[in-house]
Protein backbone atom coordinates (compact mmCIF):
# COMPACT_ATOMS: atom_id res chain seq x y z
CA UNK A 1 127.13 137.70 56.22
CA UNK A 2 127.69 138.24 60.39
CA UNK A 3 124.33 139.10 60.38
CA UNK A 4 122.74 135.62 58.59
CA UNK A 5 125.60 133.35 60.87
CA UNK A 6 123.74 135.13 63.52
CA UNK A 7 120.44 134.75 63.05
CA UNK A 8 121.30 131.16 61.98
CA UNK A 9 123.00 130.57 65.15
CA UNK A 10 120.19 132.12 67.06
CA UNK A 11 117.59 130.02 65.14
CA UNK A 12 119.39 126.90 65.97
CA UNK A 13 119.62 127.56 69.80
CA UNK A 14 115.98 128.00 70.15
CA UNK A 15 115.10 124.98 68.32
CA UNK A 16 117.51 122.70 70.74
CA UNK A 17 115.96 124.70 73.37
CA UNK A 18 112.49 123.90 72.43
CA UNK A 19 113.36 120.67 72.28
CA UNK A 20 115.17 119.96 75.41
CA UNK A 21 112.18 121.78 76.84
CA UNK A 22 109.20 118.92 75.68
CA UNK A 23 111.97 116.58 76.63
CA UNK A 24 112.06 117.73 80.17
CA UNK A 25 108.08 117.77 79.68
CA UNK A 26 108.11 114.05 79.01
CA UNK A 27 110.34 113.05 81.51
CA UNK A 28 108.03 114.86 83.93
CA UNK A 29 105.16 113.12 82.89
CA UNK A 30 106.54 110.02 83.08
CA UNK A 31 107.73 110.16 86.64
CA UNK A 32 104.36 111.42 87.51
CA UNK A 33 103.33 108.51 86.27
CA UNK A 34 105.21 106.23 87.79
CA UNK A 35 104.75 107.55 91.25
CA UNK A 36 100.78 107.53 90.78
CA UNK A 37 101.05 103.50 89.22
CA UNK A 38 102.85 103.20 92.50
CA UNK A 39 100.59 104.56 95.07
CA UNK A 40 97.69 103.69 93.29
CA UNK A 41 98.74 99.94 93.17
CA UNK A 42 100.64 99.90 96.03
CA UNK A 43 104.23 98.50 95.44
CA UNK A 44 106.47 96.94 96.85
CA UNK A 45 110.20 96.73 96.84
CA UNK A 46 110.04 93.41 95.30
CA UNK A 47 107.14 93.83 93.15
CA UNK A 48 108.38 97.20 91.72
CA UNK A 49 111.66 95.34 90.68
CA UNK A 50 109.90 92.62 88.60
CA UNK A 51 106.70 95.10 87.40
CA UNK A 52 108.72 97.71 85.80
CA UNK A 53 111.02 96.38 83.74
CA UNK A 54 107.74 94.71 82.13
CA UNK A 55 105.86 98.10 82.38
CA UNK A 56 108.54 99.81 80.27
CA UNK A 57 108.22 97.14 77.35
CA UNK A 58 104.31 97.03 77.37
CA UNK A 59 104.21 100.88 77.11
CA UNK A 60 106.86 101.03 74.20
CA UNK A 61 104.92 98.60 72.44
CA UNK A 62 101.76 100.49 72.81
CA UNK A 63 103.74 103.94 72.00
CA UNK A 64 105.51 102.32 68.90
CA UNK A 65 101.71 100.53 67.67
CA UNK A 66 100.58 104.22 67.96
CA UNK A 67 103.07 106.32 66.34
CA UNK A 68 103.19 103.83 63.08
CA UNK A 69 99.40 103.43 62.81
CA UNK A 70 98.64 107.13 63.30
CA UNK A 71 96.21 106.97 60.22
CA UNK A 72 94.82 103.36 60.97
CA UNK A 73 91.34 103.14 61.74
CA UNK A 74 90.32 103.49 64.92
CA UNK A 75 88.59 100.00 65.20
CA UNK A 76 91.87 98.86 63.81
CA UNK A 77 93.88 100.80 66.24
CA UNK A 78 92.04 99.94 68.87
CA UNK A 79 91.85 96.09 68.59
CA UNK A 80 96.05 96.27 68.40
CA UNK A 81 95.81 98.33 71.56
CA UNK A 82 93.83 95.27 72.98
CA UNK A 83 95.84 92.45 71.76
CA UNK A 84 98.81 94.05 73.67
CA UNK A 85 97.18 94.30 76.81
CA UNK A 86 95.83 90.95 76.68
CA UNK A 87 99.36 89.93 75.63
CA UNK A 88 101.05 91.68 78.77
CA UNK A 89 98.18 90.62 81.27
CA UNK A 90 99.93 87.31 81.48
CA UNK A 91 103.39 88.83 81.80
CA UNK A 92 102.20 91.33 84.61
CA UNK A 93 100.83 88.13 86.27
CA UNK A 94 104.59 87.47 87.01
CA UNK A 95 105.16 90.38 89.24
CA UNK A 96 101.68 91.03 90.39
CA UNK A 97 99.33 88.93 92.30
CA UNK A 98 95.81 87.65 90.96
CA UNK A 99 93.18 91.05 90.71
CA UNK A 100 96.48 93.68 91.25
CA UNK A 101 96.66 93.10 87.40
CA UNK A 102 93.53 94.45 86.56
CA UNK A 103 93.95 96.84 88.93
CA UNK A 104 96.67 97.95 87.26
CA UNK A 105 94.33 98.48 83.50
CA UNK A 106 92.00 100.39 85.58
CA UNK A 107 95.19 102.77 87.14
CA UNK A 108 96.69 103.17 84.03
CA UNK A 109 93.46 104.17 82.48
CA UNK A 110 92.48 106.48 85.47
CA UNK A 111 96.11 108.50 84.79
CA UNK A 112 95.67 108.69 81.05
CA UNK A 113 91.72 110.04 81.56
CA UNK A 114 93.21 112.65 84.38
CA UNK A 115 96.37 113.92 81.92
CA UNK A 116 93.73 114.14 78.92
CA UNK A 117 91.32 116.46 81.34
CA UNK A 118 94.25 118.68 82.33
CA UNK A 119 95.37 118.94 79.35
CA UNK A 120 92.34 120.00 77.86
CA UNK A 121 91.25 122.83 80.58
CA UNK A 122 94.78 124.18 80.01
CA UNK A 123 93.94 124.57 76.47
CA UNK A 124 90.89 125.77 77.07
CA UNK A 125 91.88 128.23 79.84
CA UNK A 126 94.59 129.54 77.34
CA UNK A 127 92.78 129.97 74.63
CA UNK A 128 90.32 131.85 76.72
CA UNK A 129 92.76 134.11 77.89
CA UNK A 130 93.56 134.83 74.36
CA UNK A 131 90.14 135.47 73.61
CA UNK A 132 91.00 138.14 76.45
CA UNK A 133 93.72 139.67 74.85
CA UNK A 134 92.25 140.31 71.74
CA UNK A 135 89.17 142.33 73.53
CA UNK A 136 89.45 145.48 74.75
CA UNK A 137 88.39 145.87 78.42
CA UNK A 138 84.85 146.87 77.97
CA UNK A 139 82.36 148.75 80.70
């Protein structure tokens, strides 16, 4: 009975673990992001204190749109996606100034493109290093 409280316990502590871990990961990412947004678009004070609040809202919508249409069709998907940009162009107009706004698609676009690349040649250099693994060194 020790034994299964145990292994129970031990189970259960990994899987918070895990999870605190991709957490961490997230909260990474997303101050990565914010400090490229803001050297790419060139903030200031004033501009960061009016663009983020509005930043924050535009990306939960598109995160929320996402995560409930996971098995839309991409068409679909992709025209919601649009709306909501077109929707928050006029509310980013409020805290930046005439072309910064479109700058700020383009930015936004430039850091999702870059994390998708990295991501993938870290996949790909792992799973070639597995590929390693499972060959014997040959000469």
């Amino acid at each position: 009975m020790k034994q299964i409280l145990i292994i129970i316990s031990l189970l259960s502590w990994f899987a918070v673990a895990g999870f605190a871990q991709q957490e961490n990961q997230k909260g990474r990412l997303e101050a990565l992001k914010i400090a490229y947004l803001t050297k790419q678009l060139n903030l200031s004070i004033q501009e960061a204190q009016k663009f983020w609040p509005i930043y924050n809202k535009y990306n939960l919508e598109l995160r929320d749109v996402r995560r409930q249409n996971r098995n839309m069709d991409v068409i679909d998907m992709e025209e919601k996606v649009i709306n909501i940009r077109k929707r928050y162009k006029n509310e980013f107009s409020h805290a930046l100034p005439g072309e910064r706004v479109n700058q700020f698609f383009k930015v936004d676009k430039e850091f999702n493109n870059y994390l998708q690349r990295e991501l993938r040649d870290r996949r790909d250099i792992n799973q070639q290093l597995r590929q390693q693994k499972q060959r014997p060194f040959q000469q």
